[in-house]
N, C-alpha and C. Protein backbone atom coordinates (compact mmCIF):
# COMPACT_ATOMS: atom_id res chain seq x y z
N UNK A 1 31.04 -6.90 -14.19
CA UNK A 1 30.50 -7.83 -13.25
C UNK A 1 29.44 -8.63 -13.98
N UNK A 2 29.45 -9.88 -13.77
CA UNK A 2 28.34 -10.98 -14.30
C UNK A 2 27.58 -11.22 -13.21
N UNK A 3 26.19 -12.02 -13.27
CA UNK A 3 25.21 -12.44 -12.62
C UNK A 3 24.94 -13.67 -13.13
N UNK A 4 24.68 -14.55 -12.64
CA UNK A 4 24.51 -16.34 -13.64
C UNK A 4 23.22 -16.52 -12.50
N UNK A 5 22.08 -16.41 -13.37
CA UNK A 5 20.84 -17.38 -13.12
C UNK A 5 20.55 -18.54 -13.91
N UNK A 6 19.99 -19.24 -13.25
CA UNK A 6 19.05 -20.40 -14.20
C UNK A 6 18.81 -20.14 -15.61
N UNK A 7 17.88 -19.21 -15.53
CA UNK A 7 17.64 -18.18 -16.99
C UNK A 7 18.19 -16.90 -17.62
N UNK A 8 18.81 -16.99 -16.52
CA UNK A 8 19.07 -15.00 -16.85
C UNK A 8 20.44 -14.93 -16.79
N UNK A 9 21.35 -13.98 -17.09
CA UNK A 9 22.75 -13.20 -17.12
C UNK A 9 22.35 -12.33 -17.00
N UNK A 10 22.85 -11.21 -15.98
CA UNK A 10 23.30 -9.91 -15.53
C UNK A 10 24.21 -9.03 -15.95
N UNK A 11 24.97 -8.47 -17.18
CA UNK A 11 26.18 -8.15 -16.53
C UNK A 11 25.90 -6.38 -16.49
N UNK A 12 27.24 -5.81 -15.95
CA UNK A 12 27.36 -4.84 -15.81
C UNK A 12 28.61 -4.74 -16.47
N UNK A 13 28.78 -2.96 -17.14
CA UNK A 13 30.05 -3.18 -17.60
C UNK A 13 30.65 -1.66 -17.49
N UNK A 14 31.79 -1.08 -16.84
CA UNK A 14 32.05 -0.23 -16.67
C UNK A 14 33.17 0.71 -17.42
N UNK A 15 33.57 1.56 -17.94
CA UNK A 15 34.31 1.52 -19.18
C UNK A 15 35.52 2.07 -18.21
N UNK A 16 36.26 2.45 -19.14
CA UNK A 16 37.83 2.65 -18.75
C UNK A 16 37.74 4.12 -17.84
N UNK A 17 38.34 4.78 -16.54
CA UNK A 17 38.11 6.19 -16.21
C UNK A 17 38.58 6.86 -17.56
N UNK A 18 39.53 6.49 -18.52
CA UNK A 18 40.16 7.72 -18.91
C UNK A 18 39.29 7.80 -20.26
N UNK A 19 38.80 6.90 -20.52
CA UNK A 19 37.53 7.13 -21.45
C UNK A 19 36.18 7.88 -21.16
N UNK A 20 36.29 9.02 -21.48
CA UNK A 20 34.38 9.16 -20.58
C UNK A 20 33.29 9.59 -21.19
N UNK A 21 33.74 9.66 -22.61
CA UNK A 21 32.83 9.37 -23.23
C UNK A 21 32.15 7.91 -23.98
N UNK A 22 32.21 7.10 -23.23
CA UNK A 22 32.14 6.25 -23.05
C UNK A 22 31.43 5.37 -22.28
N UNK A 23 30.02 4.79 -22.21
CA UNK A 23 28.88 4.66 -21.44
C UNK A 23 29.04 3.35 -20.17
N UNK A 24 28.33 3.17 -19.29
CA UNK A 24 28.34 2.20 -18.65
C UNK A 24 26.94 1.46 -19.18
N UNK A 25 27.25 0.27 -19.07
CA UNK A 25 26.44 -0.67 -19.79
C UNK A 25 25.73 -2.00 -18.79
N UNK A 26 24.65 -2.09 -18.77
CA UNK A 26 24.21 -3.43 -17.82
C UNK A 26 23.10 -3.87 -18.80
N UNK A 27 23.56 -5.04 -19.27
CA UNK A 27 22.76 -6.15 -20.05
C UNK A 27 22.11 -7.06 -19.61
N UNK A 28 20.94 -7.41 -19.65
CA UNK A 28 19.79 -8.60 -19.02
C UNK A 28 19.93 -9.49 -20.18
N UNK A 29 20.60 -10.80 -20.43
CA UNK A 29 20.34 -11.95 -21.44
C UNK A 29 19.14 -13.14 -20.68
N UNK A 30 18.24 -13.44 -21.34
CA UNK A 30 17.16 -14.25 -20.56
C UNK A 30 16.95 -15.69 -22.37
N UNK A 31 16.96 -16.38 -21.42
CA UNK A 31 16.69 -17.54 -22.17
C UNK A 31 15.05 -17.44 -22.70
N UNK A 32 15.01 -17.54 -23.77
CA UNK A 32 13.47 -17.22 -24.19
C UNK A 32 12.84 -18.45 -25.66
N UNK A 33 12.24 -18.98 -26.13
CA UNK A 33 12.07 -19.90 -26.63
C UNK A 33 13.00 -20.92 -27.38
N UNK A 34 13.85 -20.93 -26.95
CA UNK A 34 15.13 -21.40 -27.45
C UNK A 34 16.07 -20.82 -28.25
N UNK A 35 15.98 -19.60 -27.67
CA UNK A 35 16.74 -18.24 -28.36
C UNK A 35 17.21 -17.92 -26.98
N UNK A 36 17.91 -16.52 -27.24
CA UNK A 36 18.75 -15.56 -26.35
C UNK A 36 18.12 -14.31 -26.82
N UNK A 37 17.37 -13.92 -25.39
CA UNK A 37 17.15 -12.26 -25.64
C UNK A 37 17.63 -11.66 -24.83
N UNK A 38 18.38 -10.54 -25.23
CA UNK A 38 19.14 -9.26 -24.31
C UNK A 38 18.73 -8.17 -24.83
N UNK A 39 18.46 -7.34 -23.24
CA UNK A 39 18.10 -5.99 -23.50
C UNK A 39 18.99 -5.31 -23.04
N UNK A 40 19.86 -4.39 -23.69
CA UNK A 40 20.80 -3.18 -23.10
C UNK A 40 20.12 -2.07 -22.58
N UNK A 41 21.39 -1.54 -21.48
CA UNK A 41 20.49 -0.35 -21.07
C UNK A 41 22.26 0.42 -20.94
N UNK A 42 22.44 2.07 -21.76
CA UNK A 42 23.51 2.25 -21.07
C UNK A 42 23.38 3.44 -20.73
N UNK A 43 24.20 4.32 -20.22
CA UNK A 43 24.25 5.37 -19.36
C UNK A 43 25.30 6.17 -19.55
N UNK A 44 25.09 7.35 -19.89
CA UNK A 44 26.98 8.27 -19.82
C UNK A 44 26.81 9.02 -18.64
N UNK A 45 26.08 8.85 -17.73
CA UNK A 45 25.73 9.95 -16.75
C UNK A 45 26.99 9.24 -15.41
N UNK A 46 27.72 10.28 -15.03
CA UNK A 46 28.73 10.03 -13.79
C UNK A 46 28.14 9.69 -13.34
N UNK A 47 28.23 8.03 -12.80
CA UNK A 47 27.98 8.10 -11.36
C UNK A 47 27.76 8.87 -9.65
N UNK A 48 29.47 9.24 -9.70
CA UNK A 48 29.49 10.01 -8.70
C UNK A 48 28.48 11.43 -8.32
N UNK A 49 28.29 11.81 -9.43
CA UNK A 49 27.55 13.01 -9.71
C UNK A 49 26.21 12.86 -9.22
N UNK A 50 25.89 11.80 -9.93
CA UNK A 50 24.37 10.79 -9.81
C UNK A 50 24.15 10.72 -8.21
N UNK A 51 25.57 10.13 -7.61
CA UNK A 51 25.60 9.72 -5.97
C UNK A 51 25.03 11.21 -5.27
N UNK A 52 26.04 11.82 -5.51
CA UNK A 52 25.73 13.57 -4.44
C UNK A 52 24.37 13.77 -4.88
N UNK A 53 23.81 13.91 -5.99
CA UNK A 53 22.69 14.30 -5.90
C UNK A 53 21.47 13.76 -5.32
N UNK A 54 21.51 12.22 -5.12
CA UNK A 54 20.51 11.24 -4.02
C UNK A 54 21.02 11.76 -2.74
N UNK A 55 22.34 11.66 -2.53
CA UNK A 55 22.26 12.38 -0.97
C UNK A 55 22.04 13.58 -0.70
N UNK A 56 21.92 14.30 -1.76
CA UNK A 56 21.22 16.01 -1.75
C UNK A 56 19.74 16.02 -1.43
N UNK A 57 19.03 15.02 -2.18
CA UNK A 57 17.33 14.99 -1.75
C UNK A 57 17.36 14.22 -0.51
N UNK A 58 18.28 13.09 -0.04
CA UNK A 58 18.06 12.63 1.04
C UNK A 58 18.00 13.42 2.22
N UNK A 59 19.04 14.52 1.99
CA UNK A 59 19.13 15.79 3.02
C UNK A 59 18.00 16.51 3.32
N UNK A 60 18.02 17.52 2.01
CA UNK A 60 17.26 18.09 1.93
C UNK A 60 15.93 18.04 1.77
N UNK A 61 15.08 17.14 1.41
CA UNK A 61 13.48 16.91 1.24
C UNK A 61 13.24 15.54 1.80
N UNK A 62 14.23 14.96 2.22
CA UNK A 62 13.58 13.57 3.19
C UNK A 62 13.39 12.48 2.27
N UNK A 63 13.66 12.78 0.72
CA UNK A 63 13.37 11.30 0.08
C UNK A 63 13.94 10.02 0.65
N UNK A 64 13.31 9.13 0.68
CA UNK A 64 13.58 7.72 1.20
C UNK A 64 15.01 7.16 0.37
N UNK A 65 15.55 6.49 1.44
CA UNK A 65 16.98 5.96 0.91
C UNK A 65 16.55 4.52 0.49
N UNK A 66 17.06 4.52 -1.05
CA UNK A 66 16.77 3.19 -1.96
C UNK A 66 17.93 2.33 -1.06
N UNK A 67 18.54 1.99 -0.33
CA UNK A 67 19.18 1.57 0.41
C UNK A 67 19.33 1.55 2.00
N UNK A 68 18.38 1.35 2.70
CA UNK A 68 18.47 1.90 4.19
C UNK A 68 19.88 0.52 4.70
N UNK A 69 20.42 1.61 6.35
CA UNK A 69 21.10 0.54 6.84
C UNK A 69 20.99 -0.81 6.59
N UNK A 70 19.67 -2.06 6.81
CA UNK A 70 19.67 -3.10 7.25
C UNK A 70 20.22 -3.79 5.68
N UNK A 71 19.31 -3.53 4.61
CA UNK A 71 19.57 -3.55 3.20
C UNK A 71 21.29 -3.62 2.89
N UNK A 72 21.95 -2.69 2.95
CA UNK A 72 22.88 -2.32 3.38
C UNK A 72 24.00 -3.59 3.84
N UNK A 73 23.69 -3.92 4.93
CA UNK A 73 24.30 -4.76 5.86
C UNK A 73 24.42 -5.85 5.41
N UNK A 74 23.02 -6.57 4.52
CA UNK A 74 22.59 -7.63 4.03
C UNK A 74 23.66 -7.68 2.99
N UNK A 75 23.59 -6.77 2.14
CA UNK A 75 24.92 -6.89 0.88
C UNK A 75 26.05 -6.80 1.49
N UNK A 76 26.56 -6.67 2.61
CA UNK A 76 27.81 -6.35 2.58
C UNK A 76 27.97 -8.12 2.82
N UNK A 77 27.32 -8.79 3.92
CA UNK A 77 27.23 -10.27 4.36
C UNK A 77 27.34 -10.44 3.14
N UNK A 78 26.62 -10.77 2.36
CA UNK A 78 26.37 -11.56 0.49
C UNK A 78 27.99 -11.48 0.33
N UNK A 79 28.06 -9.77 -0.07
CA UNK A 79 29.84 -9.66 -0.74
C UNK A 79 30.72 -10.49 -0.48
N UNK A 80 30.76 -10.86 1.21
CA UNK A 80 31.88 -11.03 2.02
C UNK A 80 31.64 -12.71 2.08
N UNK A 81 30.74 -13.28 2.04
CA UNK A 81 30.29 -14.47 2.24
C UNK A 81 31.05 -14.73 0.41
N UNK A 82 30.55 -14.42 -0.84
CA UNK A 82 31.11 -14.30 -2.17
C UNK A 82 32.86 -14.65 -1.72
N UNK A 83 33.46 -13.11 -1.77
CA UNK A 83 34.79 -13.08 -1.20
C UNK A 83 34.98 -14.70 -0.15
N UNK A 84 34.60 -14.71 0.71
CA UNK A 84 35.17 -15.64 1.70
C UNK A 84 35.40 -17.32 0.76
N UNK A 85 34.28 -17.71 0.11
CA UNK A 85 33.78 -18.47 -0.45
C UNK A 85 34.83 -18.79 -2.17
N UNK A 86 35.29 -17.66 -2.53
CA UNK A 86 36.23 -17.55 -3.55
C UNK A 86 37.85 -17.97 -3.12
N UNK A 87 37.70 -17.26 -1.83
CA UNK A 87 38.94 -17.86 -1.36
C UNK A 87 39.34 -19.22 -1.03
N UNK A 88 38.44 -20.24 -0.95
CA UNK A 88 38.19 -21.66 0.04
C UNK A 88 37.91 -22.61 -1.97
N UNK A 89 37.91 -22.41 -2.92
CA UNK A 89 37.31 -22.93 -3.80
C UNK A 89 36.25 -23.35 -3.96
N UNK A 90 35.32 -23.14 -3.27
CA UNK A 90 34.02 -23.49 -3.17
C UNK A 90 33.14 -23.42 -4.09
């Protein structure tokens, strides 16, 4: 997945399932004195794994959800508004 700002690129990059040793990757490129700077950041840690265990503290000790419903709702509008908007050529 890409991100296109003014200044900035986003991407994210997810590797193959049947590869797993094999990291997920999200790169920040930012326009900087008339250069290109990117900082990598990657990760071999499962996701999914990662997931159960936020909903394990959410359960169990009440930590706050980095995502509540309304948050939530807001991205799904964005997605679908994206989607709708891809479809129409816009």
């Amino acid at each position: 997945m890409a991100f296109y700002f003014a200044e900035e690129v986003h991407t994210l990059t997810f590797p193959s399932p049947w590869l797993k040793q094999s990291p997920t990757v999200y790169e920040v490129s930012r326009a900087k004195d008339g250069a290109r700077a990117a900082e990598l950041f990657e990760s071999y840690e499962e996701r999914l794994c990662a997931r159960a265990r936020a909903l394990s503290r959410l359960v169990v000790s009440g930590t706050e959800c980095r995502t509540p419903p309304a948050q939530a709702r807001l991205d799904m509008d964005v997605l679908t508004q994206m989607f709708l908007k891809s479809r129409t050529g816009e």
